[in-house]
C-alpha atoms as a PDB file:
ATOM      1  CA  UNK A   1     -14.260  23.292  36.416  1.00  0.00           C
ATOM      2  CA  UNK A   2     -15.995  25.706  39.465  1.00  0.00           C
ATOM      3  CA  UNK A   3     -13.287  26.935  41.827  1.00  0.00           C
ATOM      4  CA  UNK A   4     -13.655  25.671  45.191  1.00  0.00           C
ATOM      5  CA  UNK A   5     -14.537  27.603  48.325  1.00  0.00           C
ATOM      6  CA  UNK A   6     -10.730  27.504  49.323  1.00  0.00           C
ATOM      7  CA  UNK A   7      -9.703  28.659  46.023  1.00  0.00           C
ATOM      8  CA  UNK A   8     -11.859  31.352  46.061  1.00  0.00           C
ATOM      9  CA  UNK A   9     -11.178  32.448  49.474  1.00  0.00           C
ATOM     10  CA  UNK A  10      -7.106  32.554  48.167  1.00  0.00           C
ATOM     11  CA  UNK A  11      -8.178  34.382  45.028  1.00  0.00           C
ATOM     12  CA  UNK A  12     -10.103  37.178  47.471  1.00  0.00           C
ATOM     13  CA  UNK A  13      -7.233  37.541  49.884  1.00  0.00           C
ATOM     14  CA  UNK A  14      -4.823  38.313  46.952  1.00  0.00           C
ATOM     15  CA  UNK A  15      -7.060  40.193  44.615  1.00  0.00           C
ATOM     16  CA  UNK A  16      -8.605  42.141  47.588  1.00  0.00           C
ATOM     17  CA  UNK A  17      -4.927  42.516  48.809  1.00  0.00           C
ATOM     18  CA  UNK A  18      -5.984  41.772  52.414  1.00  0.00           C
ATOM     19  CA  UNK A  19      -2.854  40.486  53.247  1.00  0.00           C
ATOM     20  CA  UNK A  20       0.044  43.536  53.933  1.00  0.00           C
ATOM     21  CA  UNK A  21       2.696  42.062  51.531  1.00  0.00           C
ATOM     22  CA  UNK A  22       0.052  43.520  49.289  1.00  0.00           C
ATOM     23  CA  UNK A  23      -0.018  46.960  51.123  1.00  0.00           C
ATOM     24  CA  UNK A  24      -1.154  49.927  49.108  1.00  0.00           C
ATOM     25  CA  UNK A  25       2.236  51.993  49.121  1.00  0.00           C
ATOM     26  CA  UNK A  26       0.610  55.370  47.226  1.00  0.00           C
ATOM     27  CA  UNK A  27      -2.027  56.946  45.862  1.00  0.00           C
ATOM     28  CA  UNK A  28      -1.114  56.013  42.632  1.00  0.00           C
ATOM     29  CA  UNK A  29      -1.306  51.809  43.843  1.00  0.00           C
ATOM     30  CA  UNK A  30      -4.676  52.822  45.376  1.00  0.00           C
ATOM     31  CA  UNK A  31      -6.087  54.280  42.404  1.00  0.00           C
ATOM     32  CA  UNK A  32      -4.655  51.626  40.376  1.00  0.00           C
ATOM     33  CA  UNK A  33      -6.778  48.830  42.851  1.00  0.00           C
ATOM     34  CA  UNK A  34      -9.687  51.431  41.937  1.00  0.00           C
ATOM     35  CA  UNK A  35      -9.066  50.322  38.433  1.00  0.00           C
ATOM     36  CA  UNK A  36      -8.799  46.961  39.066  1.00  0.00           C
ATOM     37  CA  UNK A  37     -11.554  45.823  41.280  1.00  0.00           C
ATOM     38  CA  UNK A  38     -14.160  49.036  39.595  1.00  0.00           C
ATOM     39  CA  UNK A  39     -15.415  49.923  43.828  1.00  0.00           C
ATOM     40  CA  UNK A  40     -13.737  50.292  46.917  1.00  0.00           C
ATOM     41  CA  UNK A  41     -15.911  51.567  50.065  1.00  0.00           C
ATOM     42  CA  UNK A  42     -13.301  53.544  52.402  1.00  0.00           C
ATOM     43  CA  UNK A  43     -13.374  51.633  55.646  1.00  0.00           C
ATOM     44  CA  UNK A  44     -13.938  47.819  55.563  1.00  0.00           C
ATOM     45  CA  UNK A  45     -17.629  46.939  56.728  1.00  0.00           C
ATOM     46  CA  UNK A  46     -18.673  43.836  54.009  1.00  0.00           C
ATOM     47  CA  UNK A  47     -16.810  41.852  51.641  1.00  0.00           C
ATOM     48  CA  UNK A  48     -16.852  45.155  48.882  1.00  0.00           C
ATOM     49  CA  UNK A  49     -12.851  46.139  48.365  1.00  0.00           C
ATOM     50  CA  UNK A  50     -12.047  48.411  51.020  1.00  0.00           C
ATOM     51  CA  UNK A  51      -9.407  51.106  50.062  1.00  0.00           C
ATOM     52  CA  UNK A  52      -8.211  51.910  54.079  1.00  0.00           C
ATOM     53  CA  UNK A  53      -8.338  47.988  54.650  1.00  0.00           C
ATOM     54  CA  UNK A  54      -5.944  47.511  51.779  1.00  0.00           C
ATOM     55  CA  UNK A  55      -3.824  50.272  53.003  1.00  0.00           C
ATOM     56  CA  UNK A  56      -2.583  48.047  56.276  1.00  0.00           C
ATOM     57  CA  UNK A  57      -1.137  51.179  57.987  1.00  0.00           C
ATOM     58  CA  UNK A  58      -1.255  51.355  61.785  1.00  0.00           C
ATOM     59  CA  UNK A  59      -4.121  54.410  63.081  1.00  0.00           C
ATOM     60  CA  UNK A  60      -3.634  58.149  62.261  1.00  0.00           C
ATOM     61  CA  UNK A  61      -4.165  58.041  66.255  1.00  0.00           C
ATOM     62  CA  UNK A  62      -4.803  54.466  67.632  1.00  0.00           C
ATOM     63  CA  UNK A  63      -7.269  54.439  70.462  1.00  0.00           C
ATOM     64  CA  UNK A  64      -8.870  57.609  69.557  1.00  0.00           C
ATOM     65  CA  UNK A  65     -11.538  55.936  67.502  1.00  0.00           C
ATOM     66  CA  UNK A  66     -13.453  57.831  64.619  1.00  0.00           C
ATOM     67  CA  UNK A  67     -11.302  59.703  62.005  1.00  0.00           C
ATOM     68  CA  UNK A  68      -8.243  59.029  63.686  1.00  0.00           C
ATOM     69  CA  UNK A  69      -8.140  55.106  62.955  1.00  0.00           C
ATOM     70  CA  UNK A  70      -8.075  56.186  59.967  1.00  0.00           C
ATOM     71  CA  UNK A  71      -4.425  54.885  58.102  1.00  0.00           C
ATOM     72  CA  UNK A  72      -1.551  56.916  59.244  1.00  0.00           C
ATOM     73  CA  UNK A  73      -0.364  58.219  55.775  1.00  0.00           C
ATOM     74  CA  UNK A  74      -3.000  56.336  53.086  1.00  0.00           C
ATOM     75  CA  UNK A  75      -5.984  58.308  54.882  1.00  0.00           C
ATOM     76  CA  UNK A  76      -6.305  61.290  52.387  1.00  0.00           C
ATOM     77  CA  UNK A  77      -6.321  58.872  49.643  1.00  0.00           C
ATOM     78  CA  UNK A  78      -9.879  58.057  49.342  1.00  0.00           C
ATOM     79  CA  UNK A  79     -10.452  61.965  48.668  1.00  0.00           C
ATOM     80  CA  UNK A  80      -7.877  62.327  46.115  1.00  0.00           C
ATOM     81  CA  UNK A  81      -8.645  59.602  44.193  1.00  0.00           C
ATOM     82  CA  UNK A  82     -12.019  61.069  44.048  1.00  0.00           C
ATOM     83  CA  UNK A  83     -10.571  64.123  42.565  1.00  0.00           C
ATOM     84  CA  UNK A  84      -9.572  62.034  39.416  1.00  0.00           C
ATOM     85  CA  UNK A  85     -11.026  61.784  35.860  1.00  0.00           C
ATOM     86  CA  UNK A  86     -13.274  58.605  35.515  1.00  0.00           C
ATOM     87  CA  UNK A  87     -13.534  58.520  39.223  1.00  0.00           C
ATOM     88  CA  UNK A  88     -17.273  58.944  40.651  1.00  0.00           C
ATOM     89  CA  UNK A  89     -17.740  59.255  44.303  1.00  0.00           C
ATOM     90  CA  UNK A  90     -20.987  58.622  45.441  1.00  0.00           C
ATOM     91  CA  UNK A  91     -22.754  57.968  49.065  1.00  0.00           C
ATOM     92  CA  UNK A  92     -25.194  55.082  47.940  1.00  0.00           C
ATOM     93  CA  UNK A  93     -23.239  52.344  50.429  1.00  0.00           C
ATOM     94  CA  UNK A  94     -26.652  53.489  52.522  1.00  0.00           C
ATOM     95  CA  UNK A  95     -24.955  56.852  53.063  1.00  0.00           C
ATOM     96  CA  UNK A  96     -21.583  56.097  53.024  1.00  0.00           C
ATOM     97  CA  UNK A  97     -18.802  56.784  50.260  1.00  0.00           C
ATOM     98  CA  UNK A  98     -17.673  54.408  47.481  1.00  0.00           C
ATOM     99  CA  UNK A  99     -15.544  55.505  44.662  1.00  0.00           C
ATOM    100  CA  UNK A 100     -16.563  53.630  41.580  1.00  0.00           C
ATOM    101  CA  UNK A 101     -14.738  53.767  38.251  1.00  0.00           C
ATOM    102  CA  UNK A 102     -16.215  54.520  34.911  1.00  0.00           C
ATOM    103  CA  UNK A 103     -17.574  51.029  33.781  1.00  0.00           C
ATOM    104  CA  UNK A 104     -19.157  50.544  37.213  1.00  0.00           C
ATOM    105  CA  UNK A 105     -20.670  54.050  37.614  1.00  0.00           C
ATOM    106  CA  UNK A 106     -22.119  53.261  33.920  1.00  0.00           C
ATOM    107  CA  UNK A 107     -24.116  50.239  35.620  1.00  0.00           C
ATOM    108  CA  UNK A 108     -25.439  52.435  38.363  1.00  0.00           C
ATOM    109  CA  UNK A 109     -26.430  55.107  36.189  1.00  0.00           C
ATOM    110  CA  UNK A 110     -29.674  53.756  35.268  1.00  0.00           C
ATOM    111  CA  UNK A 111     -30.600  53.406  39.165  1.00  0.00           C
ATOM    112  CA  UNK A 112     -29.653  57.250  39.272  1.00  0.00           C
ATOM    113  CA  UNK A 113     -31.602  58.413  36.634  1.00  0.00           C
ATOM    114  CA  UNK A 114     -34.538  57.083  37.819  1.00  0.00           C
ATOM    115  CA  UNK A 115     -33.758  58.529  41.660  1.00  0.00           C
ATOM    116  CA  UNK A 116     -33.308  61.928  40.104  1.00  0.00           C
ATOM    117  CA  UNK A 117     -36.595  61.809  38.087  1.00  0.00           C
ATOM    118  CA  UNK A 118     -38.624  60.822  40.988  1.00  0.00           C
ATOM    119  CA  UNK A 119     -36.933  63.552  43.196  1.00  0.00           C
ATOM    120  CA  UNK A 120     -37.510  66.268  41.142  1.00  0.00           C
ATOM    121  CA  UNK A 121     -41.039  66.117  40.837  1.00  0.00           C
ATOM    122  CA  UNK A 122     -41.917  66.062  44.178  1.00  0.00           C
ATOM    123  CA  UNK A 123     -43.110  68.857  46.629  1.00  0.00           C
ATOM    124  CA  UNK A 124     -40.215  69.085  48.405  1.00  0.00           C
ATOM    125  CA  UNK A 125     -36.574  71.282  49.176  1.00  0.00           C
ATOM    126  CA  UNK A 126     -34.818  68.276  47.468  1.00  0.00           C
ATOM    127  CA  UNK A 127     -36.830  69.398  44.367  1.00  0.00           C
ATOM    128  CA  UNK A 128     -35.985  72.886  44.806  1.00  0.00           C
ATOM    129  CA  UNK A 129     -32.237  71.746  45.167  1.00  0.00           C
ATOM    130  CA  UNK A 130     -32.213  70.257  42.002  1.00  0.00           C
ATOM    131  CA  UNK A 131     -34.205  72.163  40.133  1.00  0.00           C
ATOM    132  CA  UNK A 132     -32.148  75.156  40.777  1.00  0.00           C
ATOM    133  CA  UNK A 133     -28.818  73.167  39.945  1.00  0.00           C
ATOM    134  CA  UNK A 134     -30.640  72.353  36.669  1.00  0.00           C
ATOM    135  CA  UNK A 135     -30.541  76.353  35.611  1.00  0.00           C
ATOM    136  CA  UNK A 136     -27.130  77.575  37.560  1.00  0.00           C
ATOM    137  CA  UNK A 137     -25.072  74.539  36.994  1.00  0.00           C
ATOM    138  CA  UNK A 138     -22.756  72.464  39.660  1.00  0.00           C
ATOM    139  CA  UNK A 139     -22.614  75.166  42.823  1.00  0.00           C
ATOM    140  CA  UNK A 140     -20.643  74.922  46.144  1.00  0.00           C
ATOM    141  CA  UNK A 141     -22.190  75.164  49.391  1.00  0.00           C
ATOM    142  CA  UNK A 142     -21.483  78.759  50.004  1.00  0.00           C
ATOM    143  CA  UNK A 143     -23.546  79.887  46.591  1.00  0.00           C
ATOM    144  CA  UNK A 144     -26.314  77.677  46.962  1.00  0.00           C
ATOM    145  CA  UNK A 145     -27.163  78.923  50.710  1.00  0.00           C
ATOM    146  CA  UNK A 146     -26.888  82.382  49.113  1.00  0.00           C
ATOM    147  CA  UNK A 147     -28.910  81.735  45.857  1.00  0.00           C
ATOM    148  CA  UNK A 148     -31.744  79.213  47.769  1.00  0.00           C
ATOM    149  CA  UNK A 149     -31.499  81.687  50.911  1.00  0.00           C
ATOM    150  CA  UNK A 150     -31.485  78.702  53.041  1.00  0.00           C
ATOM    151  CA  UNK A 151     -29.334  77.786  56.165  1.00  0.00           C
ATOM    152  CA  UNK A 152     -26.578  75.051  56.305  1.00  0.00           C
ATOM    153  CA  UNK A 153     -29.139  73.104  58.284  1.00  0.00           C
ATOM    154  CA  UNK A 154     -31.796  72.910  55.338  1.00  0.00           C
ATOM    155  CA  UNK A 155     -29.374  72.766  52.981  1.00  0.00           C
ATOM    156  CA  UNK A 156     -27.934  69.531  54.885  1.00  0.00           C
ATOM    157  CA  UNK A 157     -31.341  67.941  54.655  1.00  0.00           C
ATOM    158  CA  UNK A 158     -32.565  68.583  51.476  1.00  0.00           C
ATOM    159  CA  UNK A 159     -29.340  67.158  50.075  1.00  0.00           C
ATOM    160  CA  UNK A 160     -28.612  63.874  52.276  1.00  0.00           C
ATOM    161  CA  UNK A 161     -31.710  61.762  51.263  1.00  0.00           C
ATOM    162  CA  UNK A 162     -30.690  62.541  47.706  1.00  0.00           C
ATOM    163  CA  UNK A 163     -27.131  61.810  48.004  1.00  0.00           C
ATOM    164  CA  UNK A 164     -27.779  58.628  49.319  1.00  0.00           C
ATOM    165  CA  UNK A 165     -29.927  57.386  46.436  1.00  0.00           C
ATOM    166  CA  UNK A 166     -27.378  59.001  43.699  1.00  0.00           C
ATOM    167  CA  UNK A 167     -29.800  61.570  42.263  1.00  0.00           C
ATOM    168  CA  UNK A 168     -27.123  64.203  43.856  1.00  0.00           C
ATOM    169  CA  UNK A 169     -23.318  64.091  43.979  1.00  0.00           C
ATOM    170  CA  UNK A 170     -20.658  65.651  46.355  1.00  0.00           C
ATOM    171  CA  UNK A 171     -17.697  66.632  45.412  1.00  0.00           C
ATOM    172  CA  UNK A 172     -14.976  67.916  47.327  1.00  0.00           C
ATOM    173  CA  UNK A 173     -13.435  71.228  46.634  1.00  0.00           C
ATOM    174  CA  UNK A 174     -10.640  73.529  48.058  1.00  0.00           C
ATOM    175  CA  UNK A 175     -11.813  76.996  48.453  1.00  0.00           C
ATOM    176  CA  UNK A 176      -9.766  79.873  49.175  1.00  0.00           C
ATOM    177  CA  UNK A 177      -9.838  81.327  52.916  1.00  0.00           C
ATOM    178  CA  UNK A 178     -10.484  84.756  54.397  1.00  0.00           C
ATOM    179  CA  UNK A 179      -6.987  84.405  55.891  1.00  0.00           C
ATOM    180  CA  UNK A 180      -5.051  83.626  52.963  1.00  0.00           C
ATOM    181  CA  UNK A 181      -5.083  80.141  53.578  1.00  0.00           C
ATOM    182  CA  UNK A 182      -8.017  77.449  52.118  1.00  0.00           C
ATOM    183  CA  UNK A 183     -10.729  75.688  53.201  1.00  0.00           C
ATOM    184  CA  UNK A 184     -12.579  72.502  52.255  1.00  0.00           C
ATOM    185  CA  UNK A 185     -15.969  72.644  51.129  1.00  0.00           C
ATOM    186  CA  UNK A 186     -18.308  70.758  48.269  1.00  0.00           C
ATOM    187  CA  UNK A 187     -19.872  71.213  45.078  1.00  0.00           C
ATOM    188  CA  UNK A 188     -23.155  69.847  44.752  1.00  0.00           C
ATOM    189  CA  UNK A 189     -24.251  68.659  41.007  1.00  0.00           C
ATOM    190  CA  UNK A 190     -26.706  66.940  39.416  1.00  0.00           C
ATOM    191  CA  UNK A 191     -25.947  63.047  38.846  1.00  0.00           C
ATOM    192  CA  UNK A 192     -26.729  63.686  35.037  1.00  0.00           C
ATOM    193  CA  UNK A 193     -24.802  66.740  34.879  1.00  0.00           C
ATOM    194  CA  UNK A 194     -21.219  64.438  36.232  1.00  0.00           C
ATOM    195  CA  UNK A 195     -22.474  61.690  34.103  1.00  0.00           C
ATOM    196  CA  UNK A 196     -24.220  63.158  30.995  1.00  0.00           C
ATOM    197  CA  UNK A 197     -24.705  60.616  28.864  1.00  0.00           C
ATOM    198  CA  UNK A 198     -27.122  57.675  29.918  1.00  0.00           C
ATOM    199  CA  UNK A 199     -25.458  54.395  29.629  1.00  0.00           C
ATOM    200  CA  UNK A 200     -26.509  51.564  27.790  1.00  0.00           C
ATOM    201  CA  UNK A 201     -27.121  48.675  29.613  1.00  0.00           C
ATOM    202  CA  UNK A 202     -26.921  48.814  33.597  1.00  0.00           C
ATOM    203  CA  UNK A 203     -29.046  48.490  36.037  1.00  0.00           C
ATOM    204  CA  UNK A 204     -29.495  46.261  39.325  1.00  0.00           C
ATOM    205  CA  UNK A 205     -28.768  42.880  37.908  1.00  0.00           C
ATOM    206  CA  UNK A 206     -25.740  43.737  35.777  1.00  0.00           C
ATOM    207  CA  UNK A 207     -24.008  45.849  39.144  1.00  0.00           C
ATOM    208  CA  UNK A 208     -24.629  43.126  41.706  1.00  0.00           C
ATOM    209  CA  UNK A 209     -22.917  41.108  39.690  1.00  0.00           C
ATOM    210  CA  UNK A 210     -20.072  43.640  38.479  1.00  0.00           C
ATOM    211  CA  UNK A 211     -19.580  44.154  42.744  1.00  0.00           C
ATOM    212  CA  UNK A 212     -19.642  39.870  43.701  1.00  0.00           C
ATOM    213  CA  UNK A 213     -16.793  40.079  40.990  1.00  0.00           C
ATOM    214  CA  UNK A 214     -15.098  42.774  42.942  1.00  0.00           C
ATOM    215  CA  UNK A 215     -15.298  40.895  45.780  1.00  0.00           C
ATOM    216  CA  UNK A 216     -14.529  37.843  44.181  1.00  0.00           C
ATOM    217  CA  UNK A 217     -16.876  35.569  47.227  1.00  0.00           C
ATOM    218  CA  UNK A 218     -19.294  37.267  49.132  1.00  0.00           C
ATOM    219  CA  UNK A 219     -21.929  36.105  51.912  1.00  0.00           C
ATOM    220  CA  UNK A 220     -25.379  35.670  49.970  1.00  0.00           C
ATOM    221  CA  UNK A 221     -27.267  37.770  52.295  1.00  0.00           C
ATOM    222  CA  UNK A 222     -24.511  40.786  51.587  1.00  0.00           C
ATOM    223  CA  UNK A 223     -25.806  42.578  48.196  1.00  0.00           C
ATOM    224  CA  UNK A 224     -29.274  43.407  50.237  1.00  0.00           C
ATOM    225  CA  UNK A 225     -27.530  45.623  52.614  1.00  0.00           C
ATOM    226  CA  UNK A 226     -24.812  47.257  49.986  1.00  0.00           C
ATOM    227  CA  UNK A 227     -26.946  49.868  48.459  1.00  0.00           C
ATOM    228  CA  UNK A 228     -29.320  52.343  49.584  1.00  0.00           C
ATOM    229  CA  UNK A 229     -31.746  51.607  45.987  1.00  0.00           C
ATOM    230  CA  UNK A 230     -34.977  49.800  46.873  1.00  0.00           C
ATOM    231  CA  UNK A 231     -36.488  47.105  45.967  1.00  0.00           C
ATOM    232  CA  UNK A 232     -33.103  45.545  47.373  1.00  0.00           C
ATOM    233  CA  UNK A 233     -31.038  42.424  45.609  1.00  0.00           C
ATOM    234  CA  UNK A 234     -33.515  39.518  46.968  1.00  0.00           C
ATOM    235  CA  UNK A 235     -33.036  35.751  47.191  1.00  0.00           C
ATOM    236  CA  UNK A 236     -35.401  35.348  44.019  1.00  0.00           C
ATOM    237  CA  UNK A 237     -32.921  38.162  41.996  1.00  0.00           C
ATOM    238  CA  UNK A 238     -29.947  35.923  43.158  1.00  0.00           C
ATOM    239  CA  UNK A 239     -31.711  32.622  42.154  1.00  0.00           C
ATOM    240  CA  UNK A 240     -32.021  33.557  38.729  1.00  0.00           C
ATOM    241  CA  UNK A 241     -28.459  35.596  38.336  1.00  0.00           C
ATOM    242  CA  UNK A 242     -27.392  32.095  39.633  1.00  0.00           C
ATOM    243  CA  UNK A 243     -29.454  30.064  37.036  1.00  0.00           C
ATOM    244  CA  UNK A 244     -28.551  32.660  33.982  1.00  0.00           C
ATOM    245  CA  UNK A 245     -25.013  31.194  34.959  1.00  0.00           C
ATOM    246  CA  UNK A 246     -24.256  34.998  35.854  1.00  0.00           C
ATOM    247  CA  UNK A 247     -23.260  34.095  39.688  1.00  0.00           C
ATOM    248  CA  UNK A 248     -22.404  30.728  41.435  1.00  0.00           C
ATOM    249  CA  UNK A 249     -23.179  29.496  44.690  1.00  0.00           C
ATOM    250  CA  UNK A 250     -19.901  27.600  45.883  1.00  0.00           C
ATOM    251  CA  UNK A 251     -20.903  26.528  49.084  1.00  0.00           C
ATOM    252  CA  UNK A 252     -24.387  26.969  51.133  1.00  0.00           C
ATOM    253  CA  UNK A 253     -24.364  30.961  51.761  1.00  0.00           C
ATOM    254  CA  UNK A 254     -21.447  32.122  49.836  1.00  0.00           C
ATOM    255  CA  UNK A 255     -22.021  33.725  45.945  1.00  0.00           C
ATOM    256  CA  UNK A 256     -18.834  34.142  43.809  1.00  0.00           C
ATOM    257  CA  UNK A 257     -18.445  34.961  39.616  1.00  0.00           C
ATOM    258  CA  UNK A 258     -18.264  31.530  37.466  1.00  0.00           C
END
């Protein structure tokens, strides 16, 4: 027997943990709900886990709006979950961060393979960028402006169009600093060369599904606007995940997991 809308709707406030007597109280509860739900996008904007909505912590700052809503405490927890084994942060939420787990950056991977094979054939700095990482390896900022003789300005466009389709990843680094203290930077890498192996299996179909699970009921017109891959999840792709018995339509608009 189908859960009902209500049901579902109970299942996503608990599993979601958008009520606070399911608060995140660590990083170690937050990368556990990594585990759990395989996505979490850091602020809430769609019905995708959010790590900082889970958190229910009053502002950094309240009132000062950007950075500083972020939660008081929980807000360096996005980055150092991102710093674990099996962890994959990537900016494909059309730009914005999501930390996936293995088994869900395993789906993407085919969508990121075929990004970075179109990207590096083209006439373009993006190619440069990644042609270049293919001979030195993963390289922070610093190097690569040296190496590439380029400005932080190029360098900033000729990796955000391919960080935002997965071909390239950021990751966050802590570099020493001229003063004896540290700074925060990036290393840029390849997406094969953080996920080597090409999965089998994966692809569009089989992570829209994977993330309507994570967010146990979602709005139908949602998985369009999660991703930054084209073509986008389309009515049509949803009518036959639907009639594969792969999703379920519990109520006019809404898709959920049978």
């Amino acid at each position: 027997m189908s859960a009902s809308l209500a049901e579902l709707r109970e299942r996503r406030t608990f599993e979601c943990r958008l009520e606070p007597d399911r608060a995140l109280q660590s990083v170690d509860d937050a990368a556990a709900f990594l585990d759990d739900r395989g996505i979490l996008t850091r602020t809430p904007g769609c019905s995708l886990p959010s790590l900082f909505e889970a958190c229910h912590q009053q502002p950094y700052k309240a009132g000062r709006g950007g950075f500083a809503e972020w939660p008081e405490t929980g807000y360096p927890w996005f980055w150092e979950i991102a710093q674990l084994d099996g962890v994959y942060a990537l900016s494909v939420h059309n730009g914005k961060n999501v930390l996936m787990s293995t088994p869900l950056a395993a789906l993407a991977d085919p969508l990121c393979r075929a990004e970075l094979a179109a990207a590096e054939t083209a006439d373009s700095d993006g190619a440069r960028l990644l042609q270049h990482l293919a001979s030195a390896g993963p390289s922070t900022l610093n190097d690569l402006k040296t190496e590439l003789e380029w400005d932080a300005s190029q360098l900033r466009r000729a990796r955000g169009p391919l960080e935002r389709m997965g071909a390239l990843v950021s990751h966050g680094v802590t570099l020493p600093g001229g003063d004896g203290g540290h700074t925060h930077s990036s290393r840029l890498a390849r997406w094969d060369q953080v996920f080597p192996s090409p999965a089998s299996g994966g692809g569009q179909d089989e992570l829209v599904v994977a993330c309507v699970r994570a967010a146990v009921l979602a709005p139908e017109a949602e998985p369009a606007r999660w991703f930054s891959w084209k073509p986008r999840p389309d009515t049509a792709l949803l009518d036959r995940l639907v009639a594969e018995g792969r999703l379920t339509r519990p109520a006019p608009g809404c898709i959920s997991v049978p």
